[in-house]
Protein backbone atom coordinates (compact mmCIF):
# COMPACT_ATOMS: atom_id res chain seq x y z
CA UNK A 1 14.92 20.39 -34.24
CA UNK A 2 12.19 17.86 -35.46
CA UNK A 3 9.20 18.37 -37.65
CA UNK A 4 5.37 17.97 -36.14
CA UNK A 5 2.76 16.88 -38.27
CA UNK A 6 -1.10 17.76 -38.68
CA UNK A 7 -3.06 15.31 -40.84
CA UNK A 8 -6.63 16.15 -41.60
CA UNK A 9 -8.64 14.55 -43.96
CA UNK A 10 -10.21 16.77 -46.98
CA UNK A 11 -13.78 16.39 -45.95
CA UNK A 12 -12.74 17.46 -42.43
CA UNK A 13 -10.27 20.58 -44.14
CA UNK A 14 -12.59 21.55 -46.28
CA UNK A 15 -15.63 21.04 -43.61
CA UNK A 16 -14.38 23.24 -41.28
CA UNK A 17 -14.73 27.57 -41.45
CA UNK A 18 -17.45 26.37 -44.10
CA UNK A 19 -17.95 30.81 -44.15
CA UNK A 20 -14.08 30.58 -45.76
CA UNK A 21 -12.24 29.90 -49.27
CA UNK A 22 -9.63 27.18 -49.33
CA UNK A 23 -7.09 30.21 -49.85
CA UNK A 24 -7.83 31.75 -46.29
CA UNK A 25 -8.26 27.97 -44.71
CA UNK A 26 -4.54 27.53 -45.59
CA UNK A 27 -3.45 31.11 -44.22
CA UNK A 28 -5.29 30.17 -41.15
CA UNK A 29 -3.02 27.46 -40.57
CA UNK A 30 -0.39 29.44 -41.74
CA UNK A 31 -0.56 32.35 -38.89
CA UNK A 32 -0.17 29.50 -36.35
CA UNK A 33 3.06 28.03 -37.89
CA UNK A 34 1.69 24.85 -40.03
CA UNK A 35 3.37 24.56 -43.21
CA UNK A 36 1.50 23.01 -46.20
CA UNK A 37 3.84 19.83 -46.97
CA UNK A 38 1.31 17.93 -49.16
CA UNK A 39 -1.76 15.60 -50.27
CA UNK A 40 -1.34 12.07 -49.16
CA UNK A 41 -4.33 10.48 -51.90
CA UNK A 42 -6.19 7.14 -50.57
CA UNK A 43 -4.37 4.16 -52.61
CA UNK A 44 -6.85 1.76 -54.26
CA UNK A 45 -6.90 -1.66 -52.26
CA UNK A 46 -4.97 -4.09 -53.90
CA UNK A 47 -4.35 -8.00 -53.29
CA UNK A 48 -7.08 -7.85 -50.57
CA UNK A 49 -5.50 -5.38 -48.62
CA UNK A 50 -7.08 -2.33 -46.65
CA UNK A 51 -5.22 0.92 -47.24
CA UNK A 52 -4.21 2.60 -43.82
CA UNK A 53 -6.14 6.03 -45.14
CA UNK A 54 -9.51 6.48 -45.03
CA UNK A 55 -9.67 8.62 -47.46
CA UNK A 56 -7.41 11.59 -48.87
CA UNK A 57 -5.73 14.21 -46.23
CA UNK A 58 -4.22 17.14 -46.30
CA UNK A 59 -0.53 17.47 -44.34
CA UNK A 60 0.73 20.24 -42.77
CA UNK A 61 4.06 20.10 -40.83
CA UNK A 62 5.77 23.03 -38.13
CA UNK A 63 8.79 22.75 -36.36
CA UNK A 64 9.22 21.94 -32.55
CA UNK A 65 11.73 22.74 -30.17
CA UNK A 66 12.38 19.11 -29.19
C-alpha cells in the first residue's frame, strides 16, 4: 500500500464551505478517507532563495490500493 496526498493551501481550506466551522471542514474530508497529517508553514526566504510554498497548506494523506 502507498499513501496519497492532498495539499491545499489555508486560504483555499479555509475559503471553501465558507457556511462551515474548521471542525466540520476536517470531518468533511474525513468521511471521504483523507487523514489530517499536518501544517507544512511557508519558510522565510533566506540567502536569496524562493521557498517552493506559496504560502502555508494544510496536508491530508489516504491510502491507495497501488
Amino acid at each position: 500500500m502507498a499513501w496519497q496526498y492532498k495539499v491545499l493551501t489555508m486560504e483555499n481550506f479555509l475559503g471553501s464551505d465558507d457556511d462551515l466551522t474548521v471542525e466540520e471542514k476536517l470531518n468533511k474530508c474525513g468521511k471521504d478517507d483523507w487523514e489530517f497529517a499536518g501544517v507544512l508553514q511557508k519558510p522565510y526566504t533566506t540567502l536569496g532563495k524562493d521557498p517552493k510554498v506559496d504560502g502555508d497548506c494544510i496536508i491530508f494523506k489516504k491510502r491507495t490500493k497501488y
